[in-house]
PDB file of N, CA and C in Angstrom:
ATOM      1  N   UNK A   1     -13.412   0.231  12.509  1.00  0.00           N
ATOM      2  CA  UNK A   1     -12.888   0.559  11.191  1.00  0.00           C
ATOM      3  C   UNK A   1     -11.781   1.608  11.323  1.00  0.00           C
ATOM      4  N   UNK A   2     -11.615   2.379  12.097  1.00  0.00           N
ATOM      5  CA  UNK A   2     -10.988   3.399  12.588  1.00  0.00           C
ATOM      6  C   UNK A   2      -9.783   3.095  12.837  1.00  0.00           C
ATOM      7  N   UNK A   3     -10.412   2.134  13.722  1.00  0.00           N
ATOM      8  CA  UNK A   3      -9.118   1.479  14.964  1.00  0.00           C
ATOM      9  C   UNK A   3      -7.700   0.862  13.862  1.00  0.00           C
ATOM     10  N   UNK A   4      -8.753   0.523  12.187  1.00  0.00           N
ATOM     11  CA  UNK A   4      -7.864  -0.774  11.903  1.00  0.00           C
ATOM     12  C   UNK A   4      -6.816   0.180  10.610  1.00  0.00           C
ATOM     13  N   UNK A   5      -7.817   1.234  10.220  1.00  0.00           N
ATOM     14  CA  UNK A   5      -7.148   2.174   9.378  1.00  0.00           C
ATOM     15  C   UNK A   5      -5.952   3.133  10.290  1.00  0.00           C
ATOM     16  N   UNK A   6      -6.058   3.483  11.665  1.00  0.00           N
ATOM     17  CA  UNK A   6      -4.739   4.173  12.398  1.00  0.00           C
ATOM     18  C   UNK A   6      -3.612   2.660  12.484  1.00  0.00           C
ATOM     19  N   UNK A   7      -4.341   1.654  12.629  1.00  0.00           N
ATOM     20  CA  UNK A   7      -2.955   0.390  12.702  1.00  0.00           C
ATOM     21  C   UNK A   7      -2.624   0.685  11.343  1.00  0.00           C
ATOM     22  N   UNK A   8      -3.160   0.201  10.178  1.00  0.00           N
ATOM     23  CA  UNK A   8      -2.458   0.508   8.749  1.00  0.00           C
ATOM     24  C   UNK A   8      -1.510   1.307   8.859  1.00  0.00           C
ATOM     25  N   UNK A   9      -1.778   2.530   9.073  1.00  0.00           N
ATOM     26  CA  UNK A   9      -1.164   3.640   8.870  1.00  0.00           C
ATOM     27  C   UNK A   9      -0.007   3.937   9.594  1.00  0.00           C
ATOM     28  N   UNK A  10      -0.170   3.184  10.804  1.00  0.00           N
ATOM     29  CA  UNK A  10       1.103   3.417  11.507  1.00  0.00           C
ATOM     30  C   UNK A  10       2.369   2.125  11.286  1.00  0.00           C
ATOM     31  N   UNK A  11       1.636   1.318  11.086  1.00  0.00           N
ATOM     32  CA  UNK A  11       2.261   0.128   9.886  1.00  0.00           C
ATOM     33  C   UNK A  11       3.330   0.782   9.215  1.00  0.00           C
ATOM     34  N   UNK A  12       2.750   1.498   8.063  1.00  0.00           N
ATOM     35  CA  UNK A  12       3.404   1.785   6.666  1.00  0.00           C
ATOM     36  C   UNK A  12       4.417   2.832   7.052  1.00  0.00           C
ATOM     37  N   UNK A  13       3.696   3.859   8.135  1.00  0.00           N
ATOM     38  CA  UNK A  13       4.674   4.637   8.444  1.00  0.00           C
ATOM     39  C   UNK A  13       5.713   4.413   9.009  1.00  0.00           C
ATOM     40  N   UNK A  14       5.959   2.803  10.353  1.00  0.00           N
ATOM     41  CA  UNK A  14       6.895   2.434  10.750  1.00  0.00           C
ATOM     42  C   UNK A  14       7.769   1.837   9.795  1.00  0.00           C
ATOM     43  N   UNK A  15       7.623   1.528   9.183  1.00  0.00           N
ATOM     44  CA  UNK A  15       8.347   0.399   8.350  1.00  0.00           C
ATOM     45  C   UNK A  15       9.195   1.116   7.458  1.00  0.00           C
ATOM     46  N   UNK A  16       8.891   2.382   7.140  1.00  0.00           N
ATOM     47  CA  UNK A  16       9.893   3.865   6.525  1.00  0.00           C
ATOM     48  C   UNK A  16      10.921   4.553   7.385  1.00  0.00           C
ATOM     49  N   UNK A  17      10.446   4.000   8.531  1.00  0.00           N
ATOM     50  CA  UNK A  17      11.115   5.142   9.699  1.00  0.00           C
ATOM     51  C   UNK A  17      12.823   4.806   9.850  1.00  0.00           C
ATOM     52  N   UNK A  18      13.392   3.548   9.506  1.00  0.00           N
ATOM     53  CA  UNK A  18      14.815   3.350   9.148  1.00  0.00           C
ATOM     54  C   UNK A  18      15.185   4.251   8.072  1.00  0.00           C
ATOM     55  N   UNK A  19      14.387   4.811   7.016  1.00  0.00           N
ATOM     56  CA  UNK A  19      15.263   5.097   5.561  1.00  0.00           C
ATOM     57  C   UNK A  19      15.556   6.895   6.132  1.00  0.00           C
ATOM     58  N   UNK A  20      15.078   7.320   7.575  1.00  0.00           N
ATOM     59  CA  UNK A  20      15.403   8.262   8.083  1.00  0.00           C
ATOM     60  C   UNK A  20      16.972   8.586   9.000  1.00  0.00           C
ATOM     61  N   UNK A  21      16.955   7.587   9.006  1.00  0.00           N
ATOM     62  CA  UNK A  21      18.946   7.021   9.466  1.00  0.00           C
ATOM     63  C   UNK A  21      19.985   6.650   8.318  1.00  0.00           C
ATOM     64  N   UNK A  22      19.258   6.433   7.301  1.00  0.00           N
ATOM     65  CA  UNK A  22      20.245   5.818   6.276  1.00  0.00           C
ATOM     66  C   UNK A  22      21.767   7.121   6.309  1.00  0.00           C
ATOM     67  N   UNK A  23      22.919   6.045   6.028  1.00  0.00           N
ATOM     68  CA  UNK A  23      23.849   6.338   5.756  1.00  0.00           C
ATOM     69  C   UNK A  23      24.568   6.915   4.934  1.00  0.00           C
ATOM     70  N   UNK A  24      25.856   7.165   4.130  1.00  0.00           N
ATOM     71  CA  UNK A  24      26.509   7.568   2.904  1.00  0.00           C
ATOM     72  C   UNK A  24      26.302   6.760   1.813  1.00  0.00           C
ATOM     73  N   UNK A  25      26.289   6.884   1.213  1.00  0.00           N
ATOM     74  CA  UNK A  25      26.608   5.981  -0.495  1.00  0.00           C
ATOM     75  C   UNK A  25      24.914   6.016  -0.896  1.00  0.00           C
ATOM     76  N   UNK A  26      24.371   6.777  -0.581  1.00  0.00           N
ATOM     77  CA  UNK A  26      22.670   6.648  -1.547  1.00  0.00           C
ATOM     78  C   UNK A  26      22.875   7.861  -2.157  1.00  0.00           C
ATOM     79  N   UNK A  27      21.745   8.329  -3.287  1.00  0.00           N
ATOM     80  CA  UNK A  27      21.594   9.124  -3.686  1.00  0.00           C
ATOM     81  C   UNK A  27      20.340   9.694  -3.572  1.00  0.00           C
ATOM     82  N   UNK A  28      20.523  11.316  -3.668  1.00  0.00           N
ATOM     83  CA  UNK A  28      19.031  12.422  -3.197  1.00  0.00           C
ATOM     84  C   UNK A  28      18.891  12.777  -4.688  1.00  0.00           C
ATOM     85  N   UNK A  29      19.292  12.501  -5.180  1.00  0.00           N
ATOM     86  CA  UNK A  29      18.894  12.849  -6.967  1.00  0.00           C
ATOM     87  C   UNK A  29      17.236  12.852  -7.541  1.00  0.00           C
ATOM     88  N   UNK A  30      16.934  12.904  -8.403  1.00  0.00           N
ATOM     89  CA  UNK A  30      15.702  13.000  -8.731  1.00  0.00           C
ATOM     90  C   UNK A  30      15.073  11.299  -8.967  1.00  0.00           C
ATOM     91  N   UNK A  31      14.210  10.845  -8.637  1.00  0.00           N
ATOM     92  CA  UNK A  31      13.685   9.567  -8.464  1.00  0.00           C
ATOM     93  C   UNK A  31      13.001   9.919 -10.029  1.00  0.00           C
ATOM     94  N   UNK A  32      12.963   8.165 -10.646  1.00  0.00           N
ATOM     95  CA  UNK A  32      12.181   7.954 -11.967  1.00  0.00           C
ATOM     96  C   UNK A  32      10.927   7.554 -11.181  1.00  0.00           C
ATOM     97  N   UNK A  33       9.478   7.999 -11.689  1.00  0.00           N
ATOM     98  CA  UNK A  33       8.055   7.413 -11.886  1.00  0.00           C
ATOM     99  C   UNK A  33       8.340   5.795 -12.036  1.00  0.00           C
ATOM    100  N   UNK A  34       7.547   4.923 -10.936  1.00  0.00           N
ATOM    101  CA  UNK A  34       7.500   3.796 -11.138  1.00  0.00           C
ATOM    102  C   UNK A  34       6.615   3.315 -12.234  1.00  0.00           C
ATOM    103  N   UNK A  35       6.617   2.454 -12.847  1.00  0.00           N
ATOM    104  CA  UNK A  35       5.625   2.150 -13.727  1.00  0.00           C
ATOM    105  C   UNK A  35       4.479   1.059 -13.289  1.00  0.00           C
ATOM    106  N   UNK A  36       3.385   0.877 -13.965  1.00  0.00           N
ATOM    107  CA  UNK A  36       2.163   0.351 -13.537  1.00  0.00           C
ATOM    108  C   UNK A  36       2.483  -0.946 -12.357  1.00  0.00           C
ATOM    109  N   UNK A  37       3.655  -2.118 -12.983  1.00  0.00           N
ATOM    110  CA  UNK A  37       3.986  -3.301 -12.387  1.00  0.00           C
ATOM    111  C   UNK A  37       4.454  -2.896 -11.544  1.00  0.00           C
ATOM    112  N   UNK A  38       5.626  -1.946 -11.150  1.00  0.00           N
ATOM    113  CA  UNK A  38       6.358  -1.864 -10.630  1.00  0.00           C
ATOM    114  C   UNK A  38       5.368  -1.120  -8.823  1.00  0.00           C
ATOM    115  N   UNK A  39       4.702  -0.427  -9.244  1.00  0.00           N
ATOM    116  CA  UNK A  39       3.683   0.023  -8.160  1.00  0.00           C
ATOM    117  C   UNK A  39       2.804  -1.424  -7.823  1.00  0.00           C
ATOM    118  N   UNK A  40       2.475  -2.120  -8.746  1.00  0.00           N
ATOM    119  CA  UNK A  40       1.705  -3.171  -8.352  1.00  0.00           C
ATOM    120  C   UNK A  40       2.985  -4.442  -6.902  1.00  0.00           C
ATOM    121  N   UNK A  41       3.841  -4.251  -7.616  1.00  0.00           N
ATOM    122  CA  UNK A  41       4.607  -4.819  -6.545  1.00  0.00           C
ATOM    123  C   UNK A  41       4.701  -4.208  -5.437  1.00  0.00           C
ATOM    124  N   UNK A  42       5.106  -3.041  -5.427  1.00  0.00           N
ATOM    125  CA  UNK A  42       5.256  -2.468  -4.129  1.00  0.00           C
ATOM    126  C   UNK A  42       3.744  -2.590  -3.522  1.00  0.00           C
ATOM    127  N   UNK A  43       2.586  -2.599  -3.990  1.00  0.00           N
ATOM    128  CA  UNK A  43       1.539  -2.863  -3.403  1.00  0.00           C
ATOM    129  C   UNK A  43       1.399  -4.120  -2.591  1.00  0.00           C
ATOM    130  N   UNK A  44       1.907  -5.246  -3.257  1.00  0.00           N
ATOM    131  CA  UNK A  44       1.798  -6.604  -2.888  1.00  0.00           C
ATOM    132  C   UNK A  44       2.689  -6.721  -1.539  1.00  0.00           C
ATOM    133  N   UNK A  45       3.569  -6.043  -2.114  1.00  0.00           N
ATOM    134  CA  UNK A  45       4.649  -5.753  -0.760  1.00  0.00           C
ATOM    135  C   UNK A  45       3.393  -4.966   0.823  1.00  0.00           C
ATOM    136  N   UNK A  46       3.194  -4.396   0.550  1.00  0.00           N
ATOM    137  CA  UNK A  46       2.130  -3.453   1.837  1.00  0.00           C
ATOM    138  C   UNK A  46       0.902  -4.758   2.144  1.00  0.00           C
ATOM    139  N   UNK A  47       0.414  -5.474   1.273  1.00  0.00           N
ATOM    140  CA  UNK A  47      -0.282  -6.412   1.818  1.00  0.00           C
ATOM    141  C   UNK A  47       0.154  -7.649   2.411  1.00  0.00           C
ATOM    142  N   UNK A  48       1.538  -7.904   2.173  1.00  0.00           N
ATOM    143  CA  UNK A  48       2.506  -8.708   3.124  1.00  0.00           C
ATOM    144  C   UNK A  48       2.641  -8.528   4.062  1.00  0.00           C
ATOM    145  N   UNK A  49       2.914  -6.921   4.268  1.00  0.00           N
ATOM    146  CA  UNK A  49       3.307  -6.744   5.803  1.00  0.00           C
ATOM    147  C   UNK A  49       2.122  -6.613   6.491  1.00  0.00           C
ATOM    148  N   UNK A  50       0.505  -6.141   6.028  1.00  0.00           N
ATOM    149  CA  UNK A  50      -0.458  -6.430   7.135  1.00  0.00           C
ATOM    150  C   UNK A  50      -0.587  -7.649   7.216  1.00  0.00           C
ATOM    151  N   UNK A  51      -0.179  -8.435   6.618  1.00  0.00           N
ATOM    152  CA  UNK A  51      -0.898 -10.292   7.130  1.00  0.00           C
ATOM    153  C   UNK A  51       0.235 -10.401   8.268  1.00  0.00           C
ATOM    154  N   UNK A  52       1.749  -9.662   7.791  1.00  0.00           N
ATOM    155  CA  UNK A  52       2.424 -10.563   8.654  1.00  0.00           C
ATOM    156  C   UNK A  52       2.345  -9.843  10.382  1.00  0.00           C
ATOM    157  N   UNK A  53       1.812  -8.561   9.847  1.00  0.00           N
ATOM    158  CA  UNK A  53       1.553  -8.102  11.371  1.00  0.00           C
ATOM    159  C   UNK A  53       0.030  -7.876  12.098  1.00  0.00           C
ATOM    160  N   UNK A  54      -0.406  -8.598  11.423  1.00  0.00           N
ATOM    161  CA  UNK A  54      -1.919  -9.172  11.791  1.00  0.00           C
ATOM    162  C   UNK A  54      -3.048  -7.996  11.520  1.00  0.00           C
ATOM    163  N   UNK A  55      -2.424  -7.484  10.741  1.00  0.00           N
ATOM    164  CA  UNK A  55      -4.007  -6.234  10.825  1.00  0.00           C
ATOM    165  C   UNK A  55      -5.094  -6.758   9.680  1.00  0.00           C
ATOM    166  N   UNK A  56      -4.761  -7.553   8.996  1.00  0.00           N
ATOM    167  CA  UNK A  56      -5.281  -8.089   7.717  1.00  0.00           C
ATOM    168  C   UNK A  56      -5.703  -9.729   8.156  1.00  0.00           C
ATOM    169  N   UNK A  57      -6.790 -10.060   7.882  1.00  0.00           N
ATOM    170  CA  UNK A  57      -6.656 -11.934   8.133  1.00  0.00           C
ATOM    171  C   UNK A  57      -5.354 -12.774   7.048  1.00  0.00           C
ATOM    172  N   UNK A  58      -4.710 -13.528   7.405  1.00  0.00           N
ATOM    173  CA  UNK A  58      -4.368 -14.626   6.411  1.00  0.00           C
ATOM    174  C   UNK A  58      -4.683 -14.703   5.449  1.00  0.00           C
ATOM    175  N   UNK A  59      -5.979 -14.652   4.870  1.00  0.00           N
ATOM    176  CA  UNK A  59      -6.293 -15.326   3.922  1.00  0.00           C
ATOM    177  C   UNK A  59      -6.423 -13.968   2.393  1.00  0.00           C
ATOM    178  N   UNK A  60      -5.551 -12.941   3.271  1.00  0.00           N
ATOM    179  CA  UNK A  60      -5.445 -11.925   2.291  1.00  0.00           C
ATOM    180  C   UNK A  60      -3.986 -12.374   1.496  1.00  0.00           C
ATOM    181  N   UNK A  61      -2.877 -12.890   1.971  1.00  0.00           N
ATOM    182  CA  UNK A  61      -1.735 -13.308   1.633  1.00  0.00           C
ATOM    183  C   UNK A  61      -1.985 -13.793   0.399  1.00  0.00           C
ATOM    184  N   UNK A  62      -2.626 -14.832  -0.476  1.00  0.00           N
ATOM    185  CA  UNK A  62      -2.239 -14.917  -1.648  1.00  0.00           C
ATOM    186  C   UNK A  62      -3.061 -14.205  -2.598  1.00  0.00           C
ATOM    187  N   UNK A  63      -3.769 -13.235  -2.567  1.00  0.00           N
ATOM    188  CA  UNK A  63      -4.449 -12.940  -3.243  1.00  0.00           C
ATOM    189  C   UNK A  63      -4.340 -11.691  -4.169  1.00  0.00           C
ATOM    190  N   UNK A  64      -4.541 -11.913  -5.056  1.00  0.00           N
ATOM    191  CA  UNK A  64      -3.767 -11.373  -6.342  1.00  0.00           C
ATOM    192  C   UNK A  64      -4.250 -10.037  -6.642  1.00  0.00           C
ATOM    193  N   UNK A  65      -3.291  -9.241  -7.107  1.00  0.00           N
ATOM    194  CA  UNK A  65      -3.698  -8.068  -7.570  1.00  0.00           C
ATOM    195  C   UNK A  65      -5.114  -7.592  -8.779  1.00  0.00           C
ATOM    196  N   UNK A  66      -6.170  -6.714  -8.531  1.00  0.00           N
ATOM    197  CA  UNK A  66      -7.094  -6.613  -9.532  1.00  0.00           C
ATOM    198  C   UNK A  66      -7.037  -4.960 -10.265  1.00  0.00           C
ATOM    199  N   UNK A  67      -7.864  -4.332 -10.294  1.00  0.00           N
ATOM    200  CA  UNK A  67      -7.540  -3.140 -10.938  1.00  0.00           C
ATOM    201  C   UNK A  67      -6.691  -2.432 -10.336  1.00  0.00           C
ATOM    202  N   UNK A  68      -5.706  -1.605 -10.973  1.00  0.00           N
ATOM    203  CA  UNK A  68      -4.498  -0.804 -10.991  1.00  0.00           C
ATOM    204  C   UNK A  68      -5.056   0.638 -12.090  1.00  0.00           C
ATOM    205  N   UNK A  69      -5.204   1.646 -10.713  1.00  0.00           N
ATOM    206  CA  UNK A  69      -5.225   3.338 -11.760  1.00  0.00           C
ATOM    207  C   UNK A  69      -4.601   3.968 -11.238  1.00  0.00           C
ATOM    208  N   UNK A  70      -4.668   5.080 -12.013  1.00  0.00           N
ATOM    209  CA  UNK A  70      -3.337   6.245 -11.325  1.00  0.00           C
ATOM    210  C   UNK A  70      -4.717   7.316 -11.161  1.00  0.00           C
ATOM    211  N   UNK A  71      -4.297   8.079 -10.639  1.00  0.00           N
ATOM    212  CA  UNK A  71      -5.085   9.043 -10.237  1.00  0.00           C
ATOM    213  C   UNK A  71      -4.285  10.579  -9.542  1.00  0.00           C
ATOM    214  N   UNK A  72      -4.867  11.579 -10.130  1.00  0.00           N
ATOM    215  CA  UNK A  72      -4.072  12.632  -9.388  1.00  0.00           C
ATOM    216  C   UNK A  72      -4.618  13.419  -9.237  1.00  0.00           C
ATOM    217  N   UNK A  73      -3.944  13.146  -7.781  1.00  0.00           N
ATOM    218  CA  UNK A  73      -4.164  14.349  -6.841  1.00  0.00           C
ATOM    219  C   UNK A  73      -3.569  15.698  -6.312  1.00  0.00           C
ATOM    220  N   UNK A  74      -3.929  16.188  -5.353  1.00  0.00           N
ATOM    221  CA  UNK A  74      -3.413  17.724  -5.237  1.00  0.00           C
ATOM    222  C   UNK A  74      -2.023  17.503  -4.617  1.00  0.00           C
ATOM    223  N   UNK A  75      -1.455  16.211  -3.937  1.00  0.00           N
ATOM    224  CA  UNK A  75      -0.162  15.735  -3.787  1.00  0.00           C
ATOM    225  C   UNK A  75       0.564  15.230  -4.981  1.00  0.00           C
ATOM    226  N   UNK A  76      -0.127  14.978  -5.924  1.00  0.00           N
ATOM    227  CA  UNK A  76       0.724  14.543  -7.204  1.00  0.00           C
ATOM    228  C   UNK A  76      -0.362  13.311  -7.638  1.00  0.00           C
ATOM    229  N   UNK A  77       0.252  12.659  -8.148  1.00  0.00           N
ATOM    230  CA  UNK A  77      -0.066  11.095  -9.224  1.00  0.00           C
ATOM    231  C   UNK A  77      -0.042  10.462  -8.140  1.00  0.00           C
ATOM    232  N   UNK A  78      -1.073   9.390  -7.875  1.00  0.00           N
ATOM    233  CA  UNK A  78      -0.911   7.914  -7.061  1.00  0.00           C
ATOM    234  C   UNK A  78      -1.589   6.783  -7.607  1.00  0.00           C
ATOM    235  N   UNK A  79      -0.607   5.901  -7.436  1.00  0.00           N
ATOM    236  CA  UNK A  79      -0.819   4.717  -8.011  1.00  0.00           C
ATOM    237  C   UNK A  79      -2.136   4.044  -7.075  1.00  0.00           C
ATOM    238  N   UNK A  80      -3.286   3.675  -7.798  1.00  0.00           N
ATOM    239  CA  UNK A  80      -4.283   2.742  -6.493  1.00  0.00           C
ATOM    240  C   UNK A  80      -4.641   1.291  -7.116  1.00  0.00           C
ATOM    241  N   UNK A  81      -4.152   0.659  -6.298  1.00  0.00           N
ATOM    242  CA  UNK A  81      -3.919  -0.973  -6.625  1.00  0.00           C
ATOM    243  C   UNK A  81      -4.863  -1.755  -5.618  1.00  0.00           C
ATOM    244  N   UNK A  82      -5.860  -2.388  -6.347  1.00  0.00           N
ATOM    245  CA  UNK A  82      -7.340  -3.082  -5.723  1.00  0.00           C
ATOM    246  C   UNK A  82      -6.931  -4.376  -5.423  1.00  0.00           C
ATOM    247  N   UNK A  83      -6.880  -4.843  -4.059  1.00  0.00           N
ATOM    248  CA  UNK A  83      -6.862  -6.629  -3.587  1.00  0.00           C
ATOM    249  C   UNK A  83      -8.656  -7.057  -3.281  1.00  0.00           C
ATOM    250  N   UNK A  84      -8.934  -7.833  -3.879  1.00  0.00           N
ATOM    251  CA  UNK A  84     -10.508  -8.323  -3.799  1.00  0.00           C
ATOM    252  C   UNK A  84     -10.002  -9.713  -3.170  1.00  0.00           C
ATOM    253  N   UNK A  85     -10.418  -9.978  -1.825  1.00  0.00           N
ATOM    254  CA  UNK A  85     -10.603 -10.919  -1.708  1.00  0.00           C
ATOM    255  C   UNK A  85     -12.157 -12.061  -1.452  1.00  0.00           C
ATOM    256  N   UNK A  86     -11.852 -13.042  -2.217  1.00  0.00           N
ATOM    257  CA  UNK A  86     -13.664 -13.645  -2.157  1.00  0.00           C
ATOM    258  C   UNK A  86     -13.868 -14.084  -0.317  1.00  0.00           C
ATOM    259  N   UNK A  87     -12.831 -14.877   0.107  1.00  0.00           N
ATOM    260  CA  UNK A  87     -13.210 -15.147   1.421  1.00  0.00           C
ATOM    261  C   UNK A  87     -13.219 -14.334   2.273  1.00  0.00           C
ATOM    262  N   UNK A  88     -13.005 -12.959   2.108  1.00  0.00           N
ATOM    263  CA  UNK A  88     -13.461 -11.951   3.547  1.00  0.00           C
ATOM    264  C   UNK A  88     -14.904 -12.400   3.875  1.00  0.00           C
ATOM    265  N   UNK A  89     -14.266 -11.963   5.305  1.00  0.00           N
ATOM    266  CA  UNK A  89     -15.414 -12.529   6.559  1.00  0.00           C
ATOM    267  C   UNK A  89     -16.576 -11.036   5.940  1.00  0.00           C
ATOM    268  N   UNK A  90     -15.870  -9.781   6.469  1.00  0.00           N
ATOM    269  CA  UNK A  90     -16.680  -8.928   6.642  1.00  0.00           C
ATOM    270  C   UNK A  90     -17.417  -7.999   5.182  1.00  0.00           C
ATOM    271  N   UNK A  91     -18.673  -8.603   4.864  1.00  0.00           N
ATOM    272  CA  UNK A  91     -18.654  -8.150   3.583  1.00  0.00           C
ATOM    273  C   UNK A  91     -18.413  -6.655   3.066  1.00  0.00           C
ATOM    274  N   UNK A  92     -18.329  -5.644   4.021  1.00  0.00           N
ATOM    275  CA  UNK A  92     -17.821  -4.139   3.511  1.00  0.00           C
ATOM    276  C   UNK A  92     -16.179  -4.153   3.571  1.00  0.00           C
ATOM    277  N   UNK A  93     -15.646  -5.261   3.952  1.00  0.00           N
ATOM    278  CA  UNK A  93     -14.165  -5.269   4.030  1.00  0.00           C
ATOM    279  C   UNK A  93     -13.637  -6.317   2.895  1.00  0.00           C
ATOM    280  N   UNK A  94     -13.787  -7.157   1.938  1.00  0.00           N
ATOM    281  CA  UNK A  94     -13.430  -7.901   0.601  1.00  0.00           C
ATOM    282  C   UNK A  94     -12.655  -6.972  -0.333  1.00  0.00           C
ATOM    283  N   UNK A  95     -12.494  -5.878  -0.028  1.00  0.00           N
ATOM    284  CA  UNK A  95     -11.482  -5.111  -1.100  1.00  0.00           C
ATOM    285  C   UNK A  95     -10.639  -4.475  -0.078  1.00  0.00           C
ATOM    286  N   UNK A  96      -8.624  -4.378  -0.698  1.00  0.00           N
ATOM    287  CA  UNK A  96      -8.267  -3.379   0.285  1.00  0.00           C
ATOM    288  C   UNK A  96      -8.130  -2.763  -1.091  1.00  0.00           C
ATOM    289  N   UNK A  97      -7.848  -1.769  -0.729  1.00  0.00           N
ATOM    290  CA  UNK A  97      -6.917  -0.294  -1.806  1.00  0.00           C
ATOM    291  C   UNK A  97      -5.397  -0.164  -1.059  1.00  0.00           C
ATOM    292  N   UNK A  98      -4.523   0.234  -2.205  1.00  0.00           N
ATOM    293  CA  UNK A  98      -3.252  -0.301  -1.573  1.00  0.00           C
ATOM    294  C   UNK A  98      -3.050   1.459  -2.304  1.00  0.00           C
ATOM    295  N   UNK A  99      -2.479   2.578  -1.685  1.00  0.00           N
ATOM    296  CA  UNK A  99      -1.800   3.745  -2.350  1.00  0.00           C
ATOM    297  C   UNK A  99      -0.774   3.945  -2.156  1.00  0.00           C
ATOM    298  N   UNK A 100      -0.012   4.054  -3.926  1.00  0.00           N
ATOM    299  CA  UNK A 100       1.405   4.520  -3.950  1.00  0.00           C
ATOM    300  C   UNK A 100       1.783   5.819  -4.540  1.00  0.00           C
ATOM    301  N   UNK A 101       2.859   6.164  -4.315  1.00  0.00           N
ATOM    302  CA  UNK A 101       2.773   7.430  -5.138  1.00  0.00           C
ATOM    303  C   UNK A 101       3.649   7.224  -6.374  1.00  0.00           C
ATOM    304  N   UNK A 102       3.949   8.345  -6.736  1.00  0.00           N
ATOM    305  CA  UNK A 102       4.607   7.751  -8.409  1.00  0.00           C
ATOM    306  C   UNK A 102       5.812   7.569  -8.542  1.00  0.00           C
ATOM    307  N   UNK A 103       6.365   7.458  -7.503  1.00  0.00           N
ATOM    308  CA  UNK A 103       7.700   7.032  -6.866  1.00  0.00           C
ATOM    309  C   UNK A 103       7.748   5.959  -6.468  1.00  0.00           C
ATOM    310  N   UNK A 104       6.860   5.061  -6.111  1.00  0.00           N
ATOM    311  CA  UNK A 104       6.996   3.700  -5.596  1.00  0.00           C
ATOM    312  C   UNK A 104       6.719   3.635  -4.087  1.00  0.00           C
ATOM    313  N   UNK A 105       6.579   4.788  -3.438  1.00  0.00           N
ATOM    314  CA  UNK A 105       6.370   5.169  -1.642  1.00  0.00           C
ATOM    315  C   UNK A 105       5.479   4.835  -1.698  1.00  0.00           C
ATOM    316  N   UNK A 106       5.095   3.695  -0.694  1.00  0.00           N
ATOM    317  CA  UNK A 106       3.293   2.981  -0.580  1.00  0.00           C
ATOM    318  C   UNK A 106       3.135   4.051   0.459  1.00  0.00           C
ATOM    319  N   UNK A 107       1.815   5.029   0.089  1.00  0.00           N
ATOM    320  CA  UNK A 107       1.235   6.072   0.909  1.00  0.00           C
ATOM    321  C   UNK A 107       0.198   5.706   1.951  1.00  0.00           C
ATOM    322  N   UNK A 108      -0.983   4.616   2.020  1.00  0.00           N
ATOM    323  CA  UNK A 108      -1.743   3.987   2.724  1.00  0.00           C
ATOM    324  C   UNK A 108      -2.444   2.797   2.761  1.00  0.00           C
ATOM    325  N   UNK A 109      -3.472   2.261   2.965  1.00  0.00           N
ATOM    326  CA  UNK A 109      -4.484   1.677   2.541  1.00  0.00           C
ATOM    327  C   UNK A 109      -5.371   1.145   3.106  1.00  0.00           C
ATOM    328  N   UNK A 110      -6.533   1.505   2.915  1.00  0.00           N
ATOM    329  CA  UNK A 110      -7.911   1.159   3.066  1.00  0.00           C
ATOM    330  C   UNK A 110      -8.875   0.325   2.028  1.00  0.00           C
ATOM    331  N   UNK A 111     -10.074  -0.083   3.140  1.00  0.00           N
ATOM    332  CA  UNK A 111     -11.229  -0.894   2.576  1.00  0.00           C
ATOM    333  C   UNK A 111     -12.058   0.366   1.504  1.00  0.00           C
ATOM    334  N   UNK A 112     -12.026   1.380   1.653  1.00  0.00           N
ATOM    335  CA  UNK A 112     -13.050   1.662   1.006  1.00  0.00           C
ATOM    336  C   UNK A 112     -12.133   2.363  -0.491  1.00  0.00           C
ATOM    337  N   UNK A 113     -10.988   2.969  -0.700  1.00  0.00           N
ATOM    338  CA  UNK A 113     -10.789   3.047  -1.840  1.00  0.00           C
ATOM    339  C   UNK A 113     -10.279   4.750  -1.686  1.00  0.00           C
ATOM    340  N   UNK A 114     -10.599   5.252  -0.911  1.00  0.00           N
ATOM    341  CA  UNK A 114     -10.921   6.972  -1.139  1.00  0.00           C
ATOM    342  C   UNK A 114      -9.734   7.289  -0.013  1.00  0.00           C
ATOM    343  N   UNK A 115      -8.574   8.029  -0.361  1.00  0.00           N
ATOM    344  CA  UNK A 115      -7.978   8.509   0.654  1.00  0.00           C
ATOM    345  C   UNK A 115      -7.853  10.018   0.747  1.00  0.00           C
TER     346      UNK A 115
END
């Protein structure tokens, strides 16, 4: 369980590690709060990239978003977006938790919900 939450994590963190090179023409201005959908996408987005880099089975790929709360914490507001899937193999593993923050930055995600 360990093993599969440091792959997550180093997942989400690689996949940011370009916007640390970015170039001229962006802006450092103040970012708007994503709203409920808009975190739900970026969630869907983080469960794409574990199927496509195998930390997740397949059969997490189409499976649809379920409860969406915000919650805040001592880092701020985060968005937590629930994937239930019925065919997980492992029955303590059928839910991921997908965390964003209120910016749209997918922060982690785990089976059990609690980060």
């Amino acid at each position: 369980m360990k093993k599969i939450l440091s792959s997550i994590m180093v997942v989400i963190a690689l996949s940011f590690s370009g916007y640390a090179l970015a170039g001229a023409g962006h802006s450092h201005g103040v970012s708007e709060p994503v709203s409920k959908d808009q975190a739900t996408q970026k969630a869907a987005g983080v469960i794409k990239q574990l199927v496509n880099s195998e930390q997740i089975a397949s059969t997490w790929a189409n499976v649809p978003s379920g409860a969406v709360e915000q919650r805040s914490t001592s880092a701020g507001k985060l968005w937590v977006v629930q994937f239930a899937n019925p065919d997980a193999v492992e029955e303590g593993k059928a839910n991921v938790f997908v965390f964003v923050d209120e910016f749209g930055n997918p922060i982690g995600a785990n089976h059990s919900g609690e980060l």
